[in-house]
N, C-alpha and C. Protein backbone atom coordinates (compact mmCIF):
# COMPACT_ATOMS: atom_id res chain seq x y z
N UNK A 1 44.44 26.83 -2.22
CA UNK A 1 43.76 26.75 -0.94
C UNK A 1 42.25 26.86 -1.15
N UNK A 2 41.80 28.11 -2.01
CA UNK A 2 40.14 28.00 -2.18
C UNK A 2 40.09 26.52 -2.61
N UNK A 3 40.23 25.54 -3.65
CA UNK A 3 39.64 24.86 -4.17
C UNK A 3 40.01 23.33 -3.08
N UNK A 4 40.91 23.01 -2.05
CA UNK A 4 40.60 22.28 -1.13
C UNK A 4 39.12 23.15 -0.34
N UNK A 5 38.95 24.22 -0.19
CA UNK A 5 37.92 25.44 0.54
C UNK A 5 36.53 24.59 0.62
N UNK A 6 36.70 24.60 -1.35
CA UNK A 6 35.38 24.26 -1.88
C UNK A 6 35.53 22.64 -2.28
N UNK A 7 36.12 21.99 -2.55
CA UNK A 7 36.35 20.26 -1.80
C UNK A 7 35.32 20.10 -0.87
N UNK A 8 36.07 20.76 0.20
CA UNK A 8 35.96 20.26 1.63
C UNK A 8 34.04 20.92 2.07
N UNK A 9 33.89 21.83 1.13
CA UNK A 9 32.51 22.62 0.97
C UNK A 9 31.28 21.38 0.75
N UNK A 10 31.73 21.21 -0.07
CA UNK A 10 30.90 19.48 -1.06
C UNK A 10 30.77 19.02 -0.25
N UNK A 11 32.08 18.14 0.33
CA UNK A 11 31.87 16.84 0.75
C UNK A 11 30.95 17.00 2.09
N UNK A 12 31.42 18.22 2.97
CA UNK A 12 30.32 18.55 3.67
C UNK A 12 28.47 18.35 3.62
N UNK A 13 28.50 19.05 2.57
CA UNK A 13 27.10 19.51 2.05
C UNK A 13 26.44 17.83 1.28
N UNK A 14 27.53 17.25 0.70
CA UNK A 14 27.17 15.97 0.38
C UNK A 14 26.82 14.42 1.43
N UNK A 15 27.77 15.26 2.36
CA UNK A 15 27.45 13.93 3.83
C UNK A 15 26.82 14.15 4.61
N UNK A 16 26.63 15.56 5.08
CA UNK A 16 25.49 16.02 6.16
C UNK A 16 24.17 16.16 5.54
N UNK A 17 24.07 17.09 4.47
CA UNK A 17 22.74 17.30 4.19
C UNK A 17 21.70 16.47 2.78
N UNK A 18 22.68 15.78 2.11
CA UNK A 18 21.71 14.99 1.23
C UNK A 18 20.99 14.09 2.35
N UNK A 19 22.00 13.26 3.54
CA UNK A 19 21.18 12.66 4.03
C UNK A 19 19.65 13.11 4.83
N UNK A 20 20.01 14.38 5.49
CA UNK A 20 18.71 15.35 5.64
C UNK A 20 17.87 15.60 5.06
N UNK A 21 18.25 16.00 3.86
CA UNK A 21 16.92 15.95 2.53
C UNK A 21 16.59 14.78 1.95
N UNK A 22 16.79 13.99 1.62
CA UNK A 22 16.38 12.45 1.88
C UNK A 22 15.27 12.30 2.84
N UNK A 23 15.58 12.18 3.74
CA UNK A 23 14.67 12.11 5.70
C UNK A 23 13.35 13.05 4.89
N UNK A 24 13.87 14.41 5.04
CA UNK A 24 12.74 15.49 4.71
C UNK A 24 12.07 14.92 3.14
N UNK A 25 12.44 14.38 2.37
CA UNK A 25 11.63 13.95 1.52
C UNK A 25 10.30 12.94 2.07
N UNK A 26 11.43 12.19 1.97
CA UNK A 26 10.46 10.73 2.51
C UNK A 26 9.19 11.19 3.75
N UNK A 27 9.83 11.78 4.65
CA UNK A 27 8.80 12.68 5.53
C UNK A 27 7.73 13.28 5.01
N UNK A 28 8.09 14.11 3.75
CA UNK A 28 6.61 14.86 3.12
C UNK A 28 5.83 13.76 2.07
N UNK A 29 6.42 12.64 1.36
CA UNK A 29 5.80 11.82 0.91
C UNK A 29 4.67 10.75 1.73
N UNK A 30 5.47 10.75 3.24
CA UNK A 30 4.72 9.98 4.04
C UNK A 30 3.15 10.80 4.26
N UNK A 31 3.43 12.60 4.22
CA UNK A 31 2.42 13.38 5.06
C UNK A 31 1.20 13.17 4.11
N UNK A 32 1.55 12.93 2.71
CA UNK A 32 0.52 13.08 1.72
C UNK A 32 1.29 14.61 0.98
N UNK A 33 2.12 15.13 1.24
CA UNK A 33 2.53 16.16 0.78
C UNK A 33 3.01 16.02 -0.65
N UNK A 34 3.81 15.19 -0.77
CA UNK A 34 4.85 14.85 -2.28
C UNK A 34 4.72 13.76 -2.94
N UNK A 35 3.54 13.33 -1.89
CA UNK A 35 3.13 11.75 -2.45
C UNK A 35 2.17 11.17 -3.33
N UNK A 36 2.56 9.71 -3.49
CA UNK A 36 1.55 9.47 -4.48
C UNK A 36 0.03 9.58 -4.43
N UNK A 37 -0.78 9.73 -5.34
CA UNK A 37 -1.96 9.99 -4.93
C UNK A 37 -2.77 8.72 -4.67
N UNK A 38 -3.50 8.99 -3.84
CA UNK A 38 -4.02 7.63 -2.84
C UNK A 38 -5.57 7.81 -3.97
N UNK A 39 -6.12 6.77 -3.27
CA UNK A 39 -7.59 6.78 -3.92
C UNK A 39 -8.68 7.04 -2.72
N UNK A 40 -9.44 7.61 -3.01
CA UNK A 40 -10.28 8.29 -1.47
C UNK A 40 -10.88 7.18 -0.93
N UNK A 41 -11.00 7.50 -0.06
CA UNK A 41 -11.60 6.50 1.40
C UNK A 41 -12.86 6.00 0.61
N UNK A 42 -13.18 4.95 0.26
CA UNK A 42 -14.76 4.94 -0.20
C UNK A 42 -15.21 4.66 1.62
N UNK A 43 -16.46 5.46 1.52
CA UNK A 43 -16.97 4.86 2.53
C UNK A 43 -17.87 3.59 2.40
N UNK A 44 -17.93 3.11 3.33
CA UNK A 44 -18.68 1.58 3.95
C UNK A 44 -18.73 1.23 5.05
N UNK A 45 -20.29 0.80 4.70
CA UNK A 45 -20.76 0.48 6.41
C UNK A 45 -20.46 -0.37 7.25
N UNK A 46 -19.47 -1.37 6.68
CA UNK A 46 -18.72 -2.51 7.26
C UNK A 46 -17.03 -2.04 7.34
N UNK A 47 -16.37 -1.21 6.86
CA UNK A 47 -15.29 -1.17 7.41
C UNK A 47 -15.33 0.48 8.21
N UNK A 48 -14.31 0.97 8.76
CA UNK A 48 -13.79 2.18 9.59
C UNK A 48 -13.19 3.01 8.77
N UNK A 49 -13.16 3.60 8.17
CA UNK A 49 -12.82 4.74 7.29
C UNK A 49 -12.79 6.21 7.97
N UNK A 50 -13.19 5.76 9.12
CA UNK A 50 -13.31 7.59 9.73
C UNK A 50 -11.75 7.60 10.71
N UNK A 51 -11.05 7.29 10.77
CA UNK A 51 -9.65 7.04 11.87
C UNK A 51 -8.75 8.18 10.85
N UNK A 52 -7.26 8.61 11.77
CA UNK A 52 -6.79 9.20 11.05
C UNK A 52 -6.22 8.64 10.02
N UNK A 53 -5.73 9.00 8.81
CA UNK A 53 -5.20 8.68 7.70
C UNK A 53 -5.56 7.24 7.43
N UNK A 54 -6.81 7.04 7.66
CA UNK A 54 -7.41 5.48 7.16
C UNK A 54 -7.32 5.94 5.96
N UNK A 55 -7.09 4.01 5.46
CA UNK A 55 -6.89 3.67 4.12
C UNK A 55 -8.56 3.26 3.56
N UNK A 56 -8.56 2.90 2.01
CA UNK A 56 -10.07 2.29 1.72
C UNK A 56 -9.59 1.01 1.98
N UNK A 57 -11.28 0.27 2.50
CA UNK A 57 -11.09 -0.62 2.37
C UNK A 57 -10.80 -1.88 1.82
N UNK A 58 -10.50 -1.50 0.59
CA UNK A 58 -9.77 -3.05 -0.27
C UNK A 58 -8.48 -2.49 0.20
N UNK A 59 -7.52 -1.33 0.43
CA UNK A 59 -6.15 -1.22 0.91
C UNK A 59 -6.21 -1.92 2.50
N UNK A 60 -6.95 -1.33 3.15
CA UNK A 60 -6.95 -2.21 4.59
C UNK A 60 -7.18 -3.40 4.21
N UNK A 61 -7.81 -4.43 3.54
CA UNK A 61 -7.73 -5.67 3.48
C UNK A 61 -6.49 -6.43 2.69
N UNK A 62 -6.16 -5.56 1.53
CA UNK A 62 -5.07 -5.81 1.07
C UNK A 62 -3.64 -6.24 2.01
N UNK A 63 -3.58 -5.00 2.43
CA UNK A 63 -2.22 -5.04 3.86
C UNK A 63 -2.66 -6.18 4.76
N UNK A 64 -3.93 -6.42 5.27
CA UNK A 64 -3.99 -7.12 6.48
C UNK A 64 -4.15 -8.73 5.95
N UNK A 65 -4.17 -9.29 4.51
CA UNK A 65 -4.33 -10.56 4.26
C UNK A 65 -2.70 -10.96 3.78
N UNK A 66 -1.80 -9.64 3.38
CA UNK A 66 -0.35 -10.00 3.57
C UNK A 66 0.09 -10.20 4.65
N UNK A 67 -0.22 -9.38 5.87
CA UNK A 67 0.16 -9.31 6.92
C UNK A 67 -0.03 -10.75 7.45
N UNK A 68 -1.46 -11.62 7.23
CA UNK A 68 -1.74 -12.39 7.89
C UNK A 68 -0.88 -13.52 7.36
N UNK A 69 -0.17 -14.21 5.70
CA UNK A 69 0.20 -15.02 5.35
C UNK A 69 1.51 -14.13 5.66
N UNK A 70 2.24 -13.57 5.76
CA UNK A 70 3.26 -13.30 6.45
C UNK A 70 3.64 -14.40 8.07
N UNK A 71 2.88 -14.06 8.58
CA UNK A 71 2.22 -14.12 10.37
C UNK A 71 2.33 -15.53 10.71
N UNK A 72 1.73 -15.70 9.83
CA UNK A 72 0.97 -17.17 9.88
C UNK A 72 0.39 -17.92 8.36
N UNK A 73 1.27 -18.29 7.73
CA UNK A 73 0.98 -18.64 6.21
C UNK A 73 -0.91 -19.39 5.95
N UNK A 74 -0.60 -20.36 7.29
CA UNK A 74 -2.21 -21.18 7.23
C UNK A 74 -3.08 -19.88 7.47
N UNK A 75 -3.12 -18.56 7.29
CA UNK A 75 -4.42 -18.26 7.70
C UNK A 75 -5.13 -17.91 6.37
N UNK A 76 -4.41 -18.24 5.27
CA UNK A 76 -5.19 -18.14 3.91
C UNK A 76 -4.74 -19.94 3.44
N UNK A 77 -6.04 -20.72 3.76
CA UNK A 77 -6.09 -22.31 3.23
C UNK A 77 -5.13 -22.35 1.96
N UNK A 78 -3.91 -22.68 1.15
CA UNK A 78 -3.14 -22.76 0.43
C UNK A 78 -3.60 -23.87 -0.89
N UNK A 79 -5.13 -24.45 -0.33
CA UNK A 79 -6.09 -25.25 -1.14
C UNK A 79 -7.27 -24.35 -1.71
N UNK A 80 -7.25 -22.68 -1.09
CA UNK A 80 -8.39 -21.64 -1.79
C UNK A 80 -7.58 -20.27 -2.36
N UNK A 81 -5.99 -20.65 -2.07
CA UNK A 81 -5.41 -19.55 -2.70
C UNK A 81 -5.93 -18.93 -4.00
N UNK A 82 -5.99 -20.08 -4.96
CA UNK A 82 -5.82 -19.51 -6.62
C UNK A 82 -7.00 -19.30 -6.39
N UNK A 83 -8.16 -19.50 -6.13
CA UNK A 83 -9.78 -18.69 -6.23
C UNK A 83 -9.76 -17.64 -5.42
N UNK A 84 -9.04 -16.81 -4.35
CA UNK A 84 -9.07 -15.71 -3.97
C UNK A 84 -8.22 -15.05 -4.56
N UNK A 85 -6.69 -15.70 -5.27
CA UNK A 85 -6.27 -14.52 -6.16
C UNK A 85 -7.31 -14.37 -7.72
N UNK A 86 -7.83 -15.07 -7.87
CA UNK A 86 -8.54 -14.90 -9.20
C UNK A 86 -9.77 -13.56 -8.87
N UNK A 87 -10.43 -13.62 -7.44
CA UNK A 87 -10.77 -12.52 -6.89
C UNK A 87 -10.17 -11.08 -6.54
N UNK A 88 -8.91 -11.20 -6.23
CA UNK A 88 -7.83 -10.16 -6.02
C UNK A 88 -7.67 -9.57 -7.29
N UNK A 89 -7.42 -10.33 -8.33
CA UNK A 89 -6.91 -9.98 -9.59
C UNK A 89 -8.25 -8.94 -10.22
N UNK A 90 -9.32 -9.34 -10.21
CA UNK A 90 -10.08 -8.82 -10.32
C UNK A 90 -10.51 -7.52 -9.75
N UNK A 91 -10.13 -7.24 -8.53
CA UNK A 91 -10.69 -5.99 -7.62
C UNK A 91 -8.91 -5.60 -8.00
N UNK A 92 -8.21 -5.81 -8.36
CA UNK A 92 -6.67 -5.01 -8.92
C UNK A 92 -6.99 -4.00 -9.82
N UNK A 93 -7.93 -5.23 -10.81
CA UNK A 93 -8.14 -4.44 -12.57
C UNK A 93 -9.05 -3.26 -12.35
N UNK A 94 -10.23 -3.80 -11.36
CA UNK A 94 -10.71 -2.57 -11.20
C UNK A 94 -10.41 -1.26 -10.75
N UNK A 95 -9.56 -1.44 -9.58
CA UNK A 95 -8.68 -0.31 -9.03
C UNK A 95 -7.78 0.51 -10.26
N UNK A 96 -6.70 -0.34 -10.60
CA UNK A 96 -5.94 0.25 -11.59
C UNK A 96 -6.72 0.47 -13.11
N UNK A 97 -8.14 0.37 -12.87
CA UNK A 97 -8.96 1.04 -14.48
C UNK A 97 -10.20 2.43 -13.94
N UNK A 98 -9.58 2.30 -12.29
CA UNK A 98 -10.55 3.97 -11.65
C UNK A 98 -12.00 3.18 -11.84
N UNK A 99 -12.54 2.27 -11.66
CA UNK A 99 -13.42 2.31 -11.73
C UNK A 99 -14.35 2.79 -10.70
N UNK A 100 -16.08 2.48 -10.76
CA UNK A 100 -16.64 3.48 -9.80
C UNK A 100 -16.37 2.70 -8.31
N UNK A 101 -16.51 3.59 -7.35
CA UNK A 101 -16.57 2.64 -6.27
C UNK A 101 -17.65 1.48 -5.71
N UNK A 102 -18.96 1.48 -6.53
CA UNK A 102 -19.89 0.88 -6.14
C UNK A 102 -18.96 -0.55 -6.62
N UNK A 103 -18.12 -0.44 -8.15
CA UNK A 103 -17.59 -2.13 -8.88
C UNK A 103 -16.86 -2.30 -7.96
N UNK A 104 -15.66 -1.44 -7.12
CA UNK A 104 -14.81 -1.78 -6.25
C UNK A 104 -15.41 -2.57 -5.30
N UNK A 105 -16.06 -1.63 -4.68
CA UNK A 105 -16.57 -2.42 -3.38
C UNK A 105 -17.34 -3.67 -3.69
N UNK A 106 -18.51 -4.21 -4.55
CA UNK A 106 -18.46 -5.48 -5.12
C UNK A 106 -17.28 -6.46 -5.04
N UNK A 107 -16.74 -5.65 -5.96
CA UNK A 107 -15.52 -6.86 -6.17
C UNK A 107 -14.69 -7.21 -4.37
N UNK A 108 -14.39 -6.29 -4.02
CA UNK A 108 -13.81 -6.41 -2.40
C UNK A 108 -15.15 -7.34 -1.50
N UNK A 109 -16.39 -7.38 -1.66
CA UNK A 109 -17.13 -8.15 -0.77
C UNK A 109 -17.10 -9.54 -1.73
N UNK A 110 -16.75 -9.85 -2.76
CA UNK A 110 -16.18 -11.18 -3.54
C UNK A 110 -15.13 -11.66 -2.58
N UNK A 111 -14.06 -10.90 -2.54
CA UNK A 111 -12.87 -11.17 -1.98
C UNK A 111 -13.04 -11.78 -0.52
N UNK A 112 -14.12 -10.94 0.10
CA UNK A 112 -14.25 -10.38 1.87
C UNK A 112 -15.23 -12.46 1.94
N UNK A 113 -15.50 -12.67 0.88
CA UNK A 113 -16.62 -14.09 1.18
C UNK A 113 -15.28 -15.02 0.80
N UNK A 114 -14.75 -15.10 -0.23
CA UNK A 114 -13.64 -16.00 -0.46
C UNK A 114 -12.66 -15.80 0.83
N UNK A 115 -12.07 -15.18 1.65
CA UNK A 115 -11.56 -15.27 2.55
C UNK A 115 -11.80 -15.86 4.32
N UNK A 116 -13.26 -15.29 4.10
CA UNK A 116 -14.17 -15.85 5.56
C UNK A 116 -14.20 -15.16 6.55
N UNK A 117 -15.36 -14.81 7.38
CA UNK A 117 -15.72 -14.09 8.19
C UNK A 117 -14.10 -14.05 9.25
N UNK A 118 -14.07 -14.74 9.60
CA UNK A 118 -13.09 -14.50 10.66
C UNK A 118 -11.80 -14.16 10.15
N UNK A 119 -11.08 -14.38 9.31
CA UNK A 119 -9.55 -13.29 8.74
C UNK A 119 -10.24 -11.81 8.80
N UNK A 120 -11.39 -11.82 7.94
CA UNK A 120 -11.52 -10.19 7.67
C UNK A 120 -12.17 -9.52 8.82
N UNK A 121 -12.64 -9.97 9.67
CA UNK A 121 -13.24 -9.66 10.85
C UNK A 121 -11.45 -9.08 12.09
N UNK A 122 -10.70 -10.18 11.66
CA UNK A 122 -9.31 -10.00 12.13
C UNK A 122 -8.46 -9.03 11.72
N UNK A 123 -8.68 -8.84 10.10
CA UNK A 123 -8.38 -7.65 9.06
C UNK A 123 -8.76 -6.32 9.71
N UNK A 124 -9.88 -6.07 9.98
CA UNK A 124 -10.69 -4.73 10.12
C UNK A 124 -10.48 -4.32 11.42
N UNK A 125 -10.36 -5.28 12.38
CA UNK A 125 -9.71 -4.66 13.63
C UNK A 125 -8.37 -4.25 13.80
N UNK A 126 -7.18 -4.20 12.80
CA UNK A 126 -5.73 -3.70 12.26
C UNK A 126 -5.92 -2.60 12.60
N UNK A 127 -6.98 -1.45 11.67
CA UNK A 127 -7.05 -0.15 11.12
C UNK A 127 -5.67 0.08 10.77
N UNK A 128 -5.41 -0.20 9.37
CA UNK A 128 -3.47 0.43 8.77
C UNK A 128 -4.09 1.83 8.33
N UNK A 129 -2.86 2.36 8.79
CA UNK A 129 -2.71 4.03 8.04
C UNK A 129 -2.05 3.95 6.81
N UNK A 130 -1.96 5.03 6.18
CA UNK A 130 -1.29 5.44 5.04
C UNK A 130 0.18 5.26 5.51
N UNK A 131 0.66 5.52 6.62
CA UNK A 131 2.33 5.20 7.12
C UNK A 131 2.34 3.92 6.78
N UNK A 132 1.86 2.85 7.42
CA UNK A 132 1.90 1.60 7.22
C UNK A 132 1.60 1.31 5.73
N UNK A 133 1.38 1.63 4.95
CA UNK A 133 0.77 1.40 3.34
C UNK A 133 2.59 1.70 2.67
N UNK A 134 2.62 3.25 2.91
CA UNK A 134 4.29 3.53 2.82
C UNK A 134 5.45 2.66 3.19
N UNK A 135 5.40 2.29 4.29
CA UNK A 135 5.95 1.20 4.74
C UNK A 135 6.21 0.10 3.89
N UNK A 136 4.92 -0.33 4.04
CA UNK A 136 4.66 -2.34 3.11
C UNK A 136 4.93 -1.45 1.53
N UNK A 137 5.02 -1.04 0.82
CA UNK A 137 5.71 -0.33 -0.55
C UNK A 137 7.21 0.10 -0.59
N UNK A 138 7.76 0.66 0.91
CA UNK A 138 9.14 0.49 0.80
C UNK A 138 9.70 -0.94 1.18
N UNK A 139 9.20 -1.67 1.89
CA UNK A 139 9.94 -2.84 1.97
C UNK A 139 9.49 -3.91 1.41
N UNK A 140 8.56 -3.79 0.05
CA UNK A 140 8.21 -5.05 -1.03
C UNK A 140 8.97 -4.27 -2.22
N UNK A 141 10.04 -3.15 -2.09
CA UNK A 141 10.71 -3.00 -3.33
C UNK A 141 10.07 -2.47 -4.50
N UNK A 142 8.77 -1.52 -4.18
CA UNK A 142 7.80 -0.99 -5.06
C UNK A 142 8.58 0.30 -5.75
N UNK A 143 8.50 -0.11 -6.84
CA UNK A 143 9.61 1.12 -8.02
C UNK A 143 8.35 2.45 -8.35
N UNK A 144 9.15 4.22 -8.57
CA UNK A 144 8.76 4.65 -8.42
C UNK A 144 8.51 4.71 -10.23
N UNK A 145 7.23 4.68 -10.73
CA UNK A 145 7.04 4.90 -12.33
C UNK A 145 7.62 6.09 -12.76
N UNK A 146 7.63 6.00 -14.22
CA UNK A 146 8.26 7.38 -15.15
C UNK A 146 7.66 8.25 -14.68
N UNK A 147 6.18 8.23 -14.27
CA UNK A 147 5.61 9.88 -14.42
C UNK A 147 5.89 10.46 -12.77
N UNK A 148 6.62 9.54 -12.29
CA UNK A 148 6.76 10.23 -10.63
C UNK A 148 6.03 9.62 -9.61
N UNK A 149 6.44 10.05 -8.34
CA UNK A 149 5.18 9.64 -7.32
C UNK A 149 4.19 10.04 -7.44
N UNK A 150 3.31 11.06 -7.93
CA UNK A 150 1.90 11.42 -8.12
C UNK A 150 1.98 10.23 -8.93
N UNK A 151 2.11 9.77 -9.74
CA UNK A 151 1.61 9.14 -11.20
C UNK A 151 1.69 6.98 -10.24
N UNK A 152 2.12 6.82 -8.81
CA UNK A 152 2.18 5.85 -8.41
C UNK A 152 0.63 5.56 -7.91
N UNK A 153 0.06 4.70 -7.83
CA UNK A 153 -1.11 3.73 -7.37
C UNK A 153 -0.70 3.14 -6.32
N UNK A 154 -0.83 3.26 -4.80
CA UNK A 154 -0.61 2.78 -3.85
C UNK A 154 -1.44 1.54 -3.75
N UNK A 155 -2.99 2.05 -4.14
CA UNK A 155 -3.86 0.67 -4.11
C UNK A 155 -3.92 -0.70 -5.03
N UNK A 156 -3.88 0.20 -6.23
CA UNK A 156 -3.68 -0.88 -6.97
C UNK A 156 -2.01 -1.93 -6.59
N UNK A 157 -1.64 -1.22 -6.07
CA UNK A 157 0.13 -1.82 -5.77
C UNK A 157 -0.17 -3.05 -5.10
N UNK A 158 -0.63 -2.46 -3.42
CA UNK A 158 -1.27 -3.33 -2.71
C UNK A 158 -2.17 -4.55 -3.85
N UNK A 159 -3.47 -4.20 -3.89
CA UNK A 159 -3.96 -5.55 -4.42
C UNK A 159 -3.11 -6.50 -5.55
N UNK A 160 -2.13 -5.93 -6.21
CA UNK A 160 -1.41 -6.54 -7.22
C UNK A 160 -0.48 -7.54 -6.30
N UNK A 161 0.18 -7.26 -5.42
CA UNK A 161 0.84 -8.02 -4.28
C UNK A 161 -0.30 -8.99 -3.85
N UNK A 162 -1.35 -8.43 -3.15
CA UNK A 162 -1.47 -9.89 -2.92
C UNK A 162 -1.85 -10.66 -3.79
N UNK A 163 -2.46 -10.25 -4.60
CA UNK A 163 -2.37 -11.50 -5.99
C UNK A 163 -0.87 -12.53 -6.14
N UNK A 164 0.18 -11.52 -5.85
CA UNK A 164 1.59 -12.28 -6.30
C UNK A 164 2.11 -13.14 -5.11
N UNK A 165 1.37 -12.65 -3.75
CA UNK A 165 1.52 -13.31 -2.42
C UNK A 165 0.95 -14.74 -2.56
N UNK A 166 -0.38 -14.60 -3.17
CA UNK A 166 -1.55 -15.65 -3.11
C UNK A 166 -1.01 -16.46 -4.22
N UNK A 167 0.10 -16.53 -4.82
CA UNK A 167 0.55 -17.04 -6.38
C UNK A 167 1.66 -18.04 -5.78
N UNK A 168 2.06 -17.27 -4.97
CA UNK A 168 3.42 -17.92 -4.61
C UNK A 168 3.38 -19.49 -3.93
């Protein structure tokens, strides 16, 4: 009788509450609690960085030029793709090599001219949060690396996508 007791103990504890701790994970990864480490807001005088849980701006442009060939494929000319991913690729390497933010932001106003006033003008009025960043990483199938979620690059993730968006 104990060991149906403790059976029936498990399967409990295995159907009600993994799915709970699951929820409560993903919940504290979303808060910034367990999560990967983001790269700080650079500030700039052309994008919004002061909102809650704003992203930097090559992540807000990142999300919002998927968002837009998502949306509407023509809103990135499919005749200037490969010269804005050759730009993307570039503000990627920099991200994923930490560089300073003055090369970042360079490289992102490369990007911000290869794209054209009006997408990124369309971009910057979005404002994505860090939820939405979480989001577009759980549903592009973004794997968590060996060293853990601290050890994940949200930004560099983002710009590496749209490079692979702008490829496609």
């Amino acid at each position: 009788m104990k060991n149906k007791m403790e059976h029936h103990t498990f399967y409990f504890l295995q159907k009600k509450l993994f799915p709970a701790a699951l929820v409560g994970a993903l919940a504290l990864a979303t808060a910034g609690c367990i999560g990967p480490t983001m790269s700080p807001v650079v500030p700039d005088t052309n994008w919004n960085t002061n909102y809650e849980d704003a992203l930097s701006p090559h992540t807000q442009l990142a999300l919002g030029v998927m968002k837009a060939l998502k949306d509407d494929p023509n809103a990135v000319p499919s005749g200037s793709r490969a010269e804005i991913a050759r730009h993307w690729q570039k503000l990627a390497n920099l991200i994923g090599a930490k560089a300073s933010p003055a090369d970042i932001n360079s490289a992102r106003l490369e990007v911000e001219h290869a794209l054209g006033k009006s997408l990124v003008t369309q971009i910057k009025a979005e404002q994505p949060t860090r939820g939405d960043l979480m989001g577009f990483m759980m549903s592009s199938g973004t794997r968590i690396p060996k060293g853990g979620m601290a050890s994940l690059n949200p930004d560099h993730v983002a710009a590496t996508k749209v490079v692979e968006a702008l490829n496609k």
